[in-house]
Each structure stands twice: as structure tokens, then as C-alpha cells.
C-alpha atoms as a PDB file:
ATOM      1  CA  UNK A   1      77.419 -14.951  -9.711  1.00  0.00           C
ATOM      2  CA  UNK A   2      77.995 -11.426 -11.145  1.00  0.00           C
ATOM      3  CA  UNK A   3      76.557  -9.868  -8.059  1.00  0.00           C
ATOM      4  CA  UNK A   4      79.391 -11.443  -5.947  1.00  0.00           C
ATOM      5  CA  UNK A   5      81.943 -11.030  -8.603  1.00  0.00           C
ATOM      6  CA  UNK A   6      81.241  -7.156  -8.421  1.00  0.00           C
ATOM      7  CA  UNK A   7      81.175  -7.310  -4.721  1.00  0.00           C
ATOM      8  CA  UNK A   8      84.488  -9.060  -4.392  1.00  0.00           C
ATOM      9  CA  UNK A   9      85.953  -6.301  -6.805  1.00  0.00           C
ATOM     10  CA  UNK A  10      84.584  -3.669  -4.865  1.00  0.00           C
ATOM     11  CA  UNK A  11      86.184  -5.014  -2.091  1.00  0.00           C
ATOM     12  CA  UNK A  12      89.512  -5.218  -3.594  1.00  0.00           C
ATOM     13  CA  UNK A  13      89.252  -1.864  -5.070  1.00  0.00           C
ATOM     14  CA  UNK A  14      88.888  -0.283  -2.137  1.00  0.00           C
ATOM     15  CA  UNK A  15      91.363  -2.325   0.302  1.00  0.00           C
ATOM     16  CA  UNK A  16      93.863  -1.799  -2.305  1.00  0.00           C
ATOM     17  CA  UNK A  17      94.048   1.930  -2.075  1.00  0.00           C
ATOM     18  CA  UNK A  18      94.048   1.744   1.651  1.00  0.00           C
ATOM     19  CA  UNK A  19      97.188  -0.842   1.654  1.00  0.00           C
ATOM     20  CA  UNK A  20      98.798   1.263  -0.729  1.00  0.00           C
ATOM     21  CA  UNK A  21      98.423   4.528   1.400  1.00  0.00           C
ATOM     22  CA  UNK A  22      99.873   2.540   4.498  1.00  0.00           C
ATOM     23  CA  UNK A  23     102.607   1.153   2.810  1.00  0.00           C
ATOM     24  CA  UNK A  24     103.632   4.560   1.640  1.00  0.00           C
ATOM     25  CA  UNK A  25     103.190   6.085   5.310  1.00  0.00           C
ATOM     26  CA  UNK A  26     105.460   3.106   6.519  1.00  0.00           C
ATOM     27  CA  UNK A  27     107.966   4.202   3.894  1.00  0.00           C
ATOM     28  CA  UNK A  28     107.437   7.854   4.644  1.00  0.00           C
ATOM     29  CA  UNK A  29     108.234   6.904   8.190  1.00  0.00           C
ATOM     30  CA  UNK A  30     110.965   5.078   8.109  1.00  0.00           C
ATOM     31  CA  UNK A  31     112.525   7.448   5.571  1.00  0.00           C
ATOM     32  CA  UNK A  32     111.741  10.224   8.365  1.00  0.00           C
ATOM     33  CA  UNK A  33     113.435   8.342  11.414  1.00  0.00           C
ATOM     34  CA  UNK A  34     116.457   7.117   9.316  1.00  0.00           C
ATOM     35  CA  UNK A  35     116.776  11.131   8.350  1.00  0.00           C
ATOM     36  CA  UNK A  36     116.395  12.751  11.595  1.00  0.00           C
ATOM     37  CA  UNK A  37     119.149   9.718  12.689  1.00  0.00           C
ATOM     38  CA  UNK A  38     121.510  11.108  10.064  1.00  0.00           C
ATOM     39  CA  UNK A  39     121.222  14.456  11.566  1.00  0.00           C
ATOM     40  CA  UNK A  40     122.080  13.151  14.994  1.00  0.00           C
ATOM     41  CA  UNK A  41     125.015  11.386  13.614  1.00  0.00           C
ATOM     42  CA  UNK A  42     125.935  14.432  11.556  1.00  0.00           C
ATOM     43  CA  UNK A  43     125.559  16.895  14.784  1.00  0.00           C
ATOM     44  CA  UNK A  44     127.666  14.675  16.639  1.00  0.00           C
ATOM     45  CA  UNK A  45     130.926  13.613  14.005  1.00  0.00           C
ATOM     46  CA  UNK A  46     130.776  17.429  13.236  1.00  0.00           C
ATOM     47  CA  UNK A  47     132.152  18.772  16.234  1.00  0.00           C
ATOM     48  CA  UNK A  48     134.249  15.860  16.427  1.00  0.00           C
ATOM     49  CA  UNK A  49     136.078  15.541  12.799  1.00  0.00           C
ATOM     50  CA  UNK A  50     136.245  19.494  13.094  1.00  0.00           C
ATOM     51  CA  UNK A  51     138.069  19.566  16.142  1.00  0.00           C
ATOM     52  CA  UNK A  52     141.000  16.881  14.829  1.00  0.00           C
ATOM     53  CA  UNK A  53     140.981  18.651  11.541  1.00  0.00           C
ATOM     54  CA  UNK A  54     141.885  22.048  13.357  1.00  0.00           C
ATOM     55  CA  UNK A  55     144.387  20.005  15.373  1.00  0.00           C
ATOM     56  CA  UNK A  56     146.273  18.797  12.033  1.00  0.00           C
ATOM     57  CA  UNK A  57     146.324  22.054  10.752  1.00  0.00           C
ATOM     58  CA  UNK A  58     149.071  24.831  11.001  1.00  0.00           C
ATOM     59  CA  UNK A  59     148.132  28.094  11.968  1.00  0.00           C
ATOM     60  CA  UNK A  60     148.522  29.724   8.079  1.00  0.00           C
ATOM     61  CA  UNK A  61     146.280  27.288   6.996  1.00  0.00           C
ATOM     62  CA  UNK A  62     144.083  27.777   9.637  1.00  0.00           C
ATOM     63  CA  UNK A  63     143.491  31.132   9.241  1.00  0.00           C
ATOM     64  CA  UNK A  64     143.095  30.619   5.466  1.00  0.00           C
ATOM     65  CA  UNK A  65     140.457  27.715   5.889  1.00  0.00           C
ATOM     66  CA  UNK A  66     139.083  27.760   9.124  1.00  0.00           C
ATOM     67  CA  UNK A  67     135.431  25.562   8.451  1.00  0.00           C
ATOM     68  CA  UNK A  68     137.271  23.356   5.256  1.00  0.00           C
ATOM     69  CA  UNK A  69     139.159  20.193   5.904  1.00  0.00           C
ATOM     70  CA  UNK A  70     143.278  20.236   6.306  1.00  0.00           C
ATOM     71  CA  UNK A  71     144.805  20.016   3.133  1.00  0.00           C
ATOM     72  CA  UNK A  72     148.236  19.621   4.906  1.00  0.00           C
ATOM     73  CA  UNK A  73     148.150  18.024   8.209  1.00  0.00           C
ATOM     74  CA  UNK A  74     150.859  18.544  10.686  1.00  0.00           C
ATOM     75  CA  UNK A  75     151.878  17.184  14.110  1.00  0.00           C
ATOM     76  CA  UNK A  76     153.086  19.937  14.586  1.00  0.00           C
ATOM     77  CA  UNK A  77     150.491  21.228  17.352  1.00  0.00           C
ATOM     78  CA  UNK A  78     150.641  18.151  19.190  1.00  0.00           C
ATOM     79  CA  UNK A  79     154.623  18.204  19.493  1.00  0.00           C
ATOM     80  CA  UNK A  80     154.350  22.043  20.812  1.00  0.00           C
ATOM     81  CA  UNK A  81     151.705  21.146  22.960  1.00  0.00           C
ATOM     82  CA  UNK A  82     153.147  17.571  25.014  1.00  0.00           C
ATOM     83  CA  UNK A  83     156.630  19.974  25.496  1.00  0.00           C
ATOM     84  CA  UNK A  84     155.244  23.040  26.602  1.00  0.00           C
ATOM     85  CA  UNK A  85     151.970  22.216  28.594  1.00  0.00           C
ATOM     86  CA  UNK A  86     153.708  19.062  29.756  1.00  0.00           C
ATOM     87  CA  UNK A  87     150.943  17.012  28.917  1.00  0.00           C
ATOM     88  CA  UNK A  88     153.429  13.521  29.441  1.00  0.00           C
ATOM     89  CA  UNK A  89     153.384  14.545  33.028  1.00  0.00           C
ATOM     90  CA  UNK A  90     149.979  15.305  32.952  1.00  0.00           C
ATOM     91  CA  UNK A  91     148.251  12.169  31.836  1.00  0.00           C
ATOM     92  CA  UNK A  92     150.984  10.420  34.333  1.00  0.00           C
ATOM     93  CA  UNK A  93     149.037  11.894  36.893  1.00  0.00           C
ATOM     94  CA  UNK A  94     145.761  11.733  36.062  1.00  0.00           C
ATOM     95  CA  UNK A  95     145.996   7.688  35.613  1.00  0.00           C
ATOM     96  CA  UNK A  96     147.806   7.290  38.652  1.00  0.00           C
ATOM     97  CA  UNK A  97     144.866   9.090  40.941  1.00  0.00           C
ATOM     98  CA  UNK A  98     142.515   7.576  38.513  1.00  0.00           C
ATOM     99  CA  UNK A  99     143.489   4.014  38.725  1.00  0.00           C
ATOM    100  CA  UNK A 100     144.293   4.592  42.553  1.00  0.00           C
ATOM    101  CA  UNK A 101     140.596   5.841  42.878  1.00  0.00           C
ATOM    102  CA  UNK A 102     139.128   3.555  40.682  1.00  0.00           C
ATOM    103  CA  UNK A 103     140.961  -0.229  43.040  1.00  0.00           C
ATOM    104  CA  UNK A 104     139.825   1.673  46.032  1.00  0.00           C
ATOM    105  CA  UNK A 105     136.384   1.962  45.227  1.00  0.00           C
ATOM    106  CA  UNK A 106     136.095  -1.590  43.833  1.00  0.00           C
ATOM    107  CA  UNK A 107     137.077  -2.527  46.878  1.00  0.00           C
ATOM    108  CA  UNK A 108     135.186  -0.506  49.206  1.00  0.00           C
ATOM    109  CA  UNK A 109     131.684  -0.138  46.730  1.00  0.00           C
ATOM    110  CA  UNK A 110     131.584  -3.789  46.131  1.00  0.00           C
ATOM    111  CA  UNK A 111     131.623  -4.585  50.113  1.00  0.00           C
ATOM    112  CA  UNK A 112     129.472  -2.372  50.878  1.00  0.00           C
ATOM    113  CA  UNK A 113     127.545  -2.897  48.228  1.00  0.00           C
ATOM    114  CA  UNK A 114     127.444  -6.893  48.423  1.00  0.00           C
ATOM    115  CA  UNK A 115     126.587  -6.017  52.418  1.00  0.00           C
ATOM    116  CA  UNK A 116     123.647  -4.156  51.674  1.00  0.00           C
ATOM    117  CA  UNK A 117     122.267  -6.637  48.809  1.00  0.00           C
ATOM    118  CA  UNK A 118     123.100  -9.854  50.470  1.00  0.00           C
ATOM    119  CA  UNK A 119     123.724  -9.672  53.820  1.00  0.00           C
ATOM    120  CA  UNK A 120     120.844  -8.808  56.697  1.00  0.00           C
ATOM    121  CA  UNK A 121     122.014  -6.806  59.585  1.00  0.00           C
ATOM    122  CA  UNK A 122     120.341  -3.766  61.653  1.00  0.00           C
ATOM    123  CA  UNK A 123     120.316  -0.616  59.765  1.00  0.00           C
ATOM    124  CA  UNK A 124     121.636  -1.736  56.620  1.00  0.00           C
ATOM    125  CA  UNK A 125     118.905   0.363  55.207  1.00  0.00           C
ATOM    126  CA  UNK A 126     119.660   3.120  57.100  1.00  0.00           C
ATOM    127  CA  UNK A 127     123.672   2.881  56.066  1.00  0.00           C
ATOM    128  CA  UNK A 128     122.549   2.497  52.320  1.00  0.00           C
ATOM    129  CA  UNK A 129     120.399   5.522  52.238  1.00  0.00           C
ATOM    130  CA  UNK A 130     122.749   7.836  53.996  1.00  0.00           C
ATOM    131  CA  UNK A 131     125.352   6.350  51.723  1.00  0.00           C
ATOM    132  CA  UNK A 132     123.287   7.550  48.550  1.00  0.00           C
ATOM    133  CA  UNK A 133     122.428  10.404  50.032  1.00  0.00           C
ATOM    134  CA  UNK A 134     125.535  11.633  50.850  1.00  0.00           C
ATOM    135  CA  UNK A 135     126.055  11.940  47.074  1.00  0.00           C
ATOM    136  CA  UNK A 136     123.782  14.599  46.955  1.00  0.00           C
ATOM    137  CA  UNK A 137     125.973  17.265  48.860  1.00  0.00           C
ATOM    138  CA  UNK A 138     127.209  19.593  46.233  1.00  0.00           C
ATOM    139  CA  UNK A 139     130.970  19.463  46.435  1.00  0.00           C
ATOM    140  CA  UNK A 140     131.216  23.167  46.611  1.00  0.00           C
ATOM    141  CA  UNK A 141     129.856  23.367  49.932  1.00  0.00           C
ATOM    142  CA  UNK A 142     132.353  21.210  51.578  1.00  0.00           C
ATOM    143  CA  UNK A 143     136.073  22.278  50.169  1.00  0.00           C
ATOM    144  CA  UNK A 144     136.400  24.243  52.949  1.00  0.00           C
ATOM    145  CA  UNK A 145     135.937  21.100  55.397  1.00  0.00           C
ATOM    146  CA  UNK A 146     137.730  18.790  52.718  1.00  0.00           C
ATOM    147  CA  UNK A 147     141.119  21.667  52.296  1.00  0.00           C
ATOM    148  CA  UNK A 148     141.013  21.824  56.363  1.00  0.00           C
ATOM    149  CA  UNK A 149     141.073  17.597  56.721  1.00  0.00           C
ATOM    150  CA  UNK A 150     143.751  17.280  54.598  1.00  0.00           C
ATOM    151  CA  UNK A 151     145.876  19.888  55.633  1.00  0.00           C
ATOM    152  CA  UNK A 152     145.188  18.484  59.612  1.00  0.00           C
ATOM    153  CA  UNK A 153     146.762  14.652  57.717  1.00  0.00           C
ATOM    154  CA  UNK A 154     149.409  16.427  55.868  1.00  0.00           C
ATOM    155  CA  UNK A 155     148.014  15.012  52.501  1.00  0.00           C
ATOM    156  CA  UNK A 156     147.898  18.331  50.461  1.00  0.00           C
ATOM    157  CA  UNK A 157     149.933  17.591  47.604  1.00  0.00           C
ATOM    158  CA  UNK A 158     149.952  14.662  47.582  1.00  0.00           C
ATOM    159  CA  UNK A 159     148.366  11.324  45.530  1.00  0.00           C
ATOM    160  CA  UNK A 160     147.496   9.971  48.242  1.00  0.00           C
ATOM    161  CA  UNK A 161     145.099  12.663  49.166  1.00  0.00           C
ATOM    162  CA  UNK A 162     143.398  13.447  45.894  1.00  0.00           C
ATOM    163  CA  UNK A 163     142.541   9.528  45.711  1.00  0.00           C
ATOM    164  CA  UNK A 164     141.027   9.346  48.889  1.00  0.00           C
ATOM    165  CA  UNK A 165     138.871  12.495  47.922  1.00  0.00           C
ATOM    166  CA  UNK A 166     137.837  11.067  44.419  1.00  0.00           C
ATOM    167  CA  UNK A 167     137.136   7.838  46.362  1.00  0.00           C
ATOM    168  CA  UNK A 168     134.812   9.330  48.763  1.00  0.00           C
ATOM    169  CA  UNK A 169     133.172  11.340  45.641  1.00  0.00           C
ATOM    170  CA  UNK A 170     132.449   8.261  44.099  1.00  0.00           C
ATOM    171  CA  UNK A 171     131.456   6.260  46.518  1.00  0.00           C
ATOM    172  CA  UNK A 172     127.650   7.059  46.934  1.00  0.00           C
ATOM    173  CA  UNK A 173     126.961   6.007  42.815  1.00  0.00           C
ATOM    174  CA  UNK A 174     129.739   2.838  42.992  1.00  0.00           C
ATOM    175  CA  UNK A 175     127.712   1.422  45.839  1.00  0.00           C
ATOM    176  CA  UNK A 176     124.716   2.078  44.270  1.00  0.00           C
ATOM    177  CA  UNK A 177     125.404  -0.129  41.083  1.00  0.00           C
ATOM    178  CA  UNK A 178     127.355  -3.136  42.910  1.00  0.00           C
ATOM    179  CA  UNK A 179     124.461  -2.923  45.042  1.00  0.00           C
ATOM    180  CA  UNK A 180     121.750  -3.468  42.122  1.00  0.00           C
ATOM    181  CA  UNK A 181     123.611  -5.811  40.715  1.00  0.00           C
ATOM    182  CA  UNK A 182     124.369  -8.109  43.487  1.00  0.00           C
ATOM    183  CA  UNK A 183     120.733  -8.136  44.272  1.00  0.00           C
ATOM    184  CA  UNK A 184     119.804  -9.350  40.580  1.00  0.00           C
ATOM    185  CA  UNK A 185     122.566 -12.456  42.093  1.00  0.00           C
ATOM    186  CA  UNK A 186     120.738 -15.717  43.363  1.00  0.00           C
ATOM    187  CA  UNK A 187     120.888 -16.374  46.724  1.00  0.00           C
ATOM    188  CA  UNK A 188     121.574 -20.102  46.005  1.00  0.00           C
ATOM    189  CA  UNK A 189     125.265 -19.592  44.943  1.00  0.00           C
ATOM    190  CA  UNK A 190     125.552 -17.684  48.370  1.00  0.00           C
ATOM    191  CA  UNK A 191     123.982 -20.875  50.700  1.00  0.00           C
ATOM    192  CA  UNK A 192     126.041 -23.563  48.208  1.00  0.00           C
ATOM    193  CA  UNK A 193     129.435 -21.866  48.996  1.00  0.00           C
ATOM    194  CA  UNK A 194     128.374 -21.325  52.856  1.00  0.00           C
ATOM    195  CA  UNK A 195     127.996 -24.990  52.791  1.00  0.00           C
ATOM    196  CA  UNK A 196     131.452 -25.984  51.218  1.00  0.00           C
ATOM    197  CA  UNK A 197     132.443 -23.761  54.483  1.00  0.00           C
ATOM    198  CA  UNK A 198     133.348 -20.574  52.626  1.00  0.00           C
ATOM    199  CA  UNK A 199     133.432 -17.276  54.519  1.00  0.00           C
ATOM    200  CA  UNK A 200     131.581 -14.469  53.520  1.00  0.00           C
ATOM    201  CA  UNK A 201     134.613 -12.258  52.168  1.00  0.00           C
ATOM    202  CA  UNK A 202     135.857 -15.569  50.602  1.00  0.00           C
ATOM    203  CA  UNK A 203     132.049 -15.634  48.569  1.00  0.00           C
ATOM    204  CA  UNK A 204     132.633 -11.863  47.440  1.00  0.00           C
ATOM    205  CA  UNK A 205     136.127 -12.128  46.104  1.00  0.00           C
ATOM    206  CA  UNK A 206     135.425 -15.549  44.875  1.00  0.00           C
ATOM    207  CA  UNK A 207     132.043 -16.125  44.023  1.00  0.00           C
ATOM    208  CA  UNK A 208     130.585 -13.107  43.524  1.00  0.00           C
ATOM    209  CA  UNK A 209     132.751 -10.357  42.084  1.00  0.00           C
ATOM    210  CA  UNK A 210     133.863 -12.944  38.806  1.00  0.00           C
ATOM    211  CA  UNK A 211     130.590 -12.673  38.534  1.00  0.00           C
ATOM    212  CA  UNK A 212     129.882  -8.885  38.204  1.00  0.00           C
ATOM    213  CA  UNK A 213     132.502  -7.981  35.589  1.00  0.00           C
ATOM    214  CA  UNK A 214     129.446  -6.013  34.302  1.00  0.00           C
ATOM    215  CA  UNK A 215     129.298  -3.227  37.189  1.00  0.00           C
ATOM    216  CA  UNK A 216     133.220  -3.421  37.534  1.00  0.00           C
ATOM    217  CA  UNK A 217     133.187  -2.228  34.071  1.00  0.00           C
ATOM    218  CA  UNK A 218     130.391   0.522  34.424  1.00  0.00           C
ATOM    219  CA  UNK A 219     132.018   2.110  38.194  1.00  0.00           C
ATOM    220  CA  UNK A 220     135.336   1.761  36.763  1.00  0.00           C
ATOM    221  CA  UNK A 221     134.200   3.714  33.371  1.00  0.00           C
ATOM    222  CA  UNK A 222     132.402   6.300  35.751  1.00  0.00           C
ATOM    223  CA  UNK A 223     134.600   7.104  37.996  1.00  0.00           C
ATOM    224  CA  UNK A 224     137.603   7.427  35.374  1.00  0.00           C
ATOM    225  CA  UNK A 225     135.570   9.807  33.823  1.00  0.00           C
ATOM    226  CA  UNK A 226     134.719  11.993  36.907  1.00  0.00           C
ATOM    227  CA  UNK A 227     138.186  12.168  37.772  1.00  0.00           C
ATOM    228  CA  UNK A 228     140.199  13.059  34.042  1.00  0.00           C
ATOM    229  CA  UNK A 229     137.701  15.853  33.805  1.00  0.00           C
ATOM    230  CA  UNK A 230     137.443  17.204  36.927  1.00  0.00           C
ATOM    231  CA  UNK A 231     139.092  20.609  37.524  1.00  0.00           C
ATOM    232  CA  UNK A 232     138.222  21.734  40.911  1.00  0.00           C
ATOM    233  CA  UNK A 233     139.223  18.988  42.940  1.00  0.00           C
ATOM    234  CA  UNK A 234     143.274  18.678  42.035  1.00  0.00           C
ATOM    235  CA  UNK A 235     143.331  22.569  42.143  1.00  0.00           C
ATOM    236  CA  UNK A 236     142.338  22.495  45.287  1.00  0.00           C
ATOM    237  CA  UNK A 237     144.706  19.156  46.627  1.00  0.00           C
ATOM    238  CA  UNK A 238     147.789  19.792  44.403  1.00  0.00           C
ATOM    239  CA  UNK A 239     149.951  22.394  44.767  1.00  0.00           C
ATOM    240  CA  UNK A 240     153.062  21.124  43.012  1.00  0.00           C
ATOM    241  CA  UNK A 241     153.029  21.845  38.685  1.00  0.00           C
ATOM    242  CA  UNK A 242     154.885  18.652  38.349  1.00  0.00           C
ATOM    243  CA  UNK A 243     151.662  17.088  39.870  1.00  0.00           C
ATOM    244  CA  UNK A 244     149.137  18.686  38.542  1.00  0.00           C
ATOM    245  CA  UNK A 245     146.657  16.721  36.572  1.00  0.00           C
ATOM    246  CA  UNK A 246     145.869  16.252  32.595  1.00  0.00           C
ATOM    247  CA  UNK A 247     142.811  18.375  32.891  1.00  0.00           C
ATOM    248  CA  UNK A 248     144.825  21.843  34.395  1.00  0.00           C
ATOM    249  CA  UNK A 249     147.740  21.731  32.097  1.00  0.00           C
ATOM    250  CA  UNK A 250     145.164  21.713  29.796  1.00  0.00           C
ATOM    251  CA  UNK A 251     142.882  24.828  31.361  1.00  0.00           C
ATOM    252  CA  UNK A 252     146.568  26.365  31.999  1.00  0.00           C
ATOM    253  CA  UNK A 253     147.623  25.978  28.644  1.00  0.00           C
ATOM    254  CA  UNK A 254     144.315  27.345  27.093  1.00  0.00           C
ATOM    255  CA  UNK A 255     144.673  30.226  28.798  1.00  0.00           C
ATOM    256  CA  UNK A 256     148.833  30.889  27.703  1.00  0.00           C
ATOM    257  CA  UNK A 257     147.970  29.886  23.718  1.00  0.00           C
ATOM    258  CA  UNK A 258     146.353  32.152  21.509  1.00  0.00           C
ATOM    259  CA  UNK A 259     146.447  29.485  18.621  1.00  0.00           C
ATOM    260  CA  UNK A 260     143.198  27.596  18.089  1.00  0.00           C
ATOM    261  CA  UNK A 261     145.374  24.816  16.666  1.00  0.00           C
ATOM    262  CA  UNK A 262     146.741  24.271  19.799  1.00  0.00           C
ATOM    263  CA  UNK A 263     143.795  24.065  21.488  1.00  0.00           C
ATOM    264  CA  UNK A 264     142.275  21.593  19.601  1.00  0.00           C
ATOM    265  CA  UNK A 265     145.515  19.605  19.507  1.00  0.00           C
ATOM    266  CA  UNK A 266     144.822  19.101  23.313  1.00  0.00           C
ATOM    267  CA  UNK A 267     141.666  18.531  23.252  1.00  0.00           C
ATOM    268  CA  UNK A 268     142.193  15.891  21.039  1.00  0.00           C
ATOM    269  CA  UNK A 269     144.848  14.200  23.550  1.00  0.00           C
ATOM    270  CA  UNK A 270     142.519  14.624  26.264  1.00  0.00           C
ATOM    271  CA  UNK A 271     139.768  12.592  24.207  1.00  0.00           C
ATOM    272  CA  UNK A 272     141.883   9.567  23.861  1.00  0.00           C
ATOM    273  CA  UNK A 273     142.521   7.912  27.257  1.00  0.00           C
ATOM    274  CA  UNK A 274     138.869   8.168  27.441  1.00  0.00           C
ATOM    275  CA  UNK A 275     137.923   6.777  24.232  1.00  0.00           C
ATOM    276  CA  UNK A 276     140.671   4.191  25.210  1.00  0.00           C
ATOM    277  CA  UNK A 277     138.672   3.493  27.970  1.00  0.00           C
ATOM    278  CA  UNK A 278     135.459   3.053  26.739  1.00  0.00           C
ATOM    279  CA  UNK A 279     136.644   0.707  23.768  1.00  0.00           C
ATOM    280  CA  UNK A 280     138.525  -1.492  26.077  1.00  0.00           C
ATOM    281  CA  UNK A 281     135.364  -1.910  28.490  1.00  0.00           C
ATOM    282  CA  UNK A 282     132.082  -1.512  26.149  1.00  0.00           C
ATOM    283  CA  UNK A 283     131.236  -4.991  25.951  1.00  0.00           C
ATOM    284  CA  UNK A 284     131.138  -5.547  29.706  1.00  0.00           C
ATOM    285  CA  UNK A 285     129.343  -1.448  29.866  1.00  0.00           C
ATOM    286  CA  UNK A 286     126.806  -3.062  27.391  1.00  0.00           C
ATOM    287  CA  UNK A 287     126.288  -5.844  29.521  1.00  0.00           C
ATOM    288  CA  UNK A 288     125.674  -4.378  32.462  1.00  0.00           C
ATOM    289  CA  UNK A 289     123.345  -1.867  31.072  1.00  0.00           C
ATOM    290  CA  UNK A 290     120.884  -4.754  29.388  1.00  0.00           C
ATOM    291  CA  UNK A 291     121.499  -6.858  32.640  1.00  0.00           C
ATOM    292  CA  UNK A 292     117.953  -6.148  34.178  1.00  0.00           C
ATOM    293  CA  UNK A 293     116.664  -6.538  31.321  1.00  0.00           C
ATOM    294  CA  UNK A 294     117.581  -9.727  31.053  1.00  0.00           C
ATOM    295  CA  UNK A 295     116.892 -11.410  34.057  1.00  0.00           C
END
């Protein structure tokens, strides 16, 4: 009996030491990964909550406390900025071309893309990869052929133009997603609404795209942000200052100001339609993301 008894301690005294050192490693780790996440967050708000500081700040206080936080926040910046970089007409024009771009390839990407998913017809591989690969042409290499089409249609200058050439930018990636998501689709809704005699644009507009609210979402949140930042492209199209986009009154204006204030105060402007954005769609973006896994 006092064999076992010391056996059964020996036991214990040993496991215990062992349990104790992984419990500590556990706690070591997690105390490690919630750290390094800290650090992430911190390297990310930094840039951030500096940049809206400097923004608030007048340029005295600026140059007294560059790194510290405003002590006496002004609009002041802001005010300069939407009157003399005419940032009003600005972000007019960059969500008209944006939303113009954006219902165009909806309609175009989710065809195609419900074709190439759903539909069987010869070469609809071929069409889909020359479709995604056209996507991989850098953009540089055909403004020449791009400037010379639109001058030949008379749409230089115009809305009209610039949406047709953000559409065709984005066209390779929007078909890509409607394309992967349709495909995750059963067939069965397809062959039930055949049989009640439906055609097959009435399936896609009424069957399948309430359905896919998910990759509507993730194109639309895409391609918005492809065309606000893009700088190239309406430099090239637009001609006109009163139709210039958000993006080169901006560029414009940072090269005129010599105030840092007033640089920040438009960068700050220029982050809001897109955080706008992104709030307004990130349940359907989150959606579509953890679709596939899902299913």
C-alpha cells in the first residue's frame, strides 16, 4: 500500500511541474500574440489619428507641435481647402464616373459572368480566359491606343468616356467574382424557374442576382476604389478643370500648398467617401468573403 502510495505521488509530482510549465507557455503565448496585435493596431491608428490631428491644427501650432496632439483644432484647413482646390466639384465627379462605372459593370460582369458559370456554349472557356487575361495588360502600354479611340468617338472630356474606360478596366476582376459566385449557385433554382417558363435573362435579374448581394457588394467596393484613386486615367480623358476628378485636385493642390495642414486636411476628405463606402457595404463584403467557406 505504501509502495503505490509513493508511486502515485511520484506521478503527481512530476505531471504537476510539466502542467504547470505548459500552462505558463500558453499564457506566455497568448500574452505574445495579443502584444504583437497591439502593435499592428498601434502601426495602423498611428498614421491615421496623426494625419486628422495635423488636419485640425493651424499652421502656428503646427510648427510648434508637429508629433503632439492638437490642443486647438480648427476647420480651418478644410474650409481653405473645399474653396480653393475645389474639392465640391471634385468628389461630384469622381461619384458620378464611379457610380456610372460601377451600374455598368454590374450589368455587363454579372452576364457575363452568370454565362460563363451557368450557361454551356462553345468557347465559353475560351471567352472567360481571354476575359481574365486581358486584365493582365499593364495599362501603361495601351494609353496610346485608349487616347487615339476616344479621340476617333469624340469622348475626350467627357463622362461618358472615362466610364467606359474604368468599365473596361474592371471588367476582367468583376467577371471573375460574379463568375465564382454564380458557380457556388445550385443548378436546381435554374431548371425550377426554366420550368415556370422563365427566360434566361428573366433567371439572372430575378433569380439569381437577389441572390448575390455578396459579389455586388465586393465589385462594387473594388471598383469604387480603383476609380477615386486613380490618377492616370482622368488625366489622360479629362481635359476640362471643372471636370477633373477628386484625386487631381488633390495631386494639383499638393503641389500649389506648402502647408502640411492642408495636406492632411485633404487627405482626410479623400478618406471619407471611401470609408463611407466600406461601412455601408461590410456586411455583404464579409459575406461574400466567408461564402466558400461556407458552402
Amino acid at each position: 500500500m505504501s509502495v503505490e502510495t509513493s508511486l502515485a505521488d511520484t506521478r503527481v509530482s512530476w505531471g504537476a511541474p510539466a502542467g504547470t510549465a505548459r500552462r505558463s507557455l500558453g499564457v506566455a503565448g497568448k500574452a505574445a500574440g495579443y502584444g504583437f496585435l497591439l502593435l499592428v493596431t498601434a502601426a495602423v491608428l498611428y498614421p491615421l489619428c496623426f494625419t486628422v490631428s495635423t488636419a485640425l491644427k493651424s499652421p502656428v501650432e503646427y510648427a510648434t507641435n508637429e508629433l503632439g496632439l492638437v490642443h486647438h483644432p480648427t476647420t480651418a484647413n478644410f474650409s481653405y481647402l473645399i474653396s480653393e482646390a475645389q474639392v465640391g466639384t471634385g468628389l461630384r465627379n469622381s461619384l458620378i464616373v464611379a457610380l456610372g462605372a460601377i451600374v455598368l459593370l454590374w450589368i455587363c460582369g454579372s452576364m457575363a459572368g452568370f454565362a460563363v458559370a451557368k450557361l454551356r456554349f462553345r468557347g465559353r472557356i475560351a471567352f472567360f480566359l481571354v476575359v481574365l487575361s486581358s486584365g493582365l495588360v499593364p495599362f501603361q502600354t495601351i494609353v496610346a491606343p485608349i487616347y487615339a479611340e476616344l479621340h476617333q468617338f469624340h469622348l475626350l472630356d467627357s463622362y461618358v468616356g472615362l466610364i467606359l474606360v474604368y468599365a473596361a478596366l474592371g471588367m476582367p476582376i468583376t467577371v471573375f467574382i460574379f463568375a465564382a459566385y454564380f458557380g457556388g449557385l445550385p443548378s436546381s433554382l435554374i431548371e425550377a424557374a426554366r420550368l415556370d417558363g422563365a427566360s434566361t435573362l428573366g433567371i439572372l435579374t430575378r433569380v439569381i442576382v437577389p441572390m448575390a448581394l455578396p459579389a455586388l457588394a465586393i465589385t462594387g467596393i473594388l471598383n469604387f476604389v480603383m476609380v477615386f484613386n486613380d490618377l492616370l486615367t482622368p488625366l489622360l480623358v479629362m481635359q476640362s478643370p471643372d471636370k477633373q476628378l477628386f484625386v487631381v485636385g488633390i495631386a494639383q493642390a499638393l503641389g500649389r500648398f506648402q502647408e502640411p495642414t492642408q495636406m492632411a486636411a485633404g487627405i482626410v476628405i479623400g478618406l471619407v467617401p471611401l470609408t463611407v463606402t466600406f461601412l455601408f457595404a461590410q456586411r455583404y463584403l464579409i459575406r461574400g468573403v466567408t461564402a466558400g467557406a461556407v458552402r
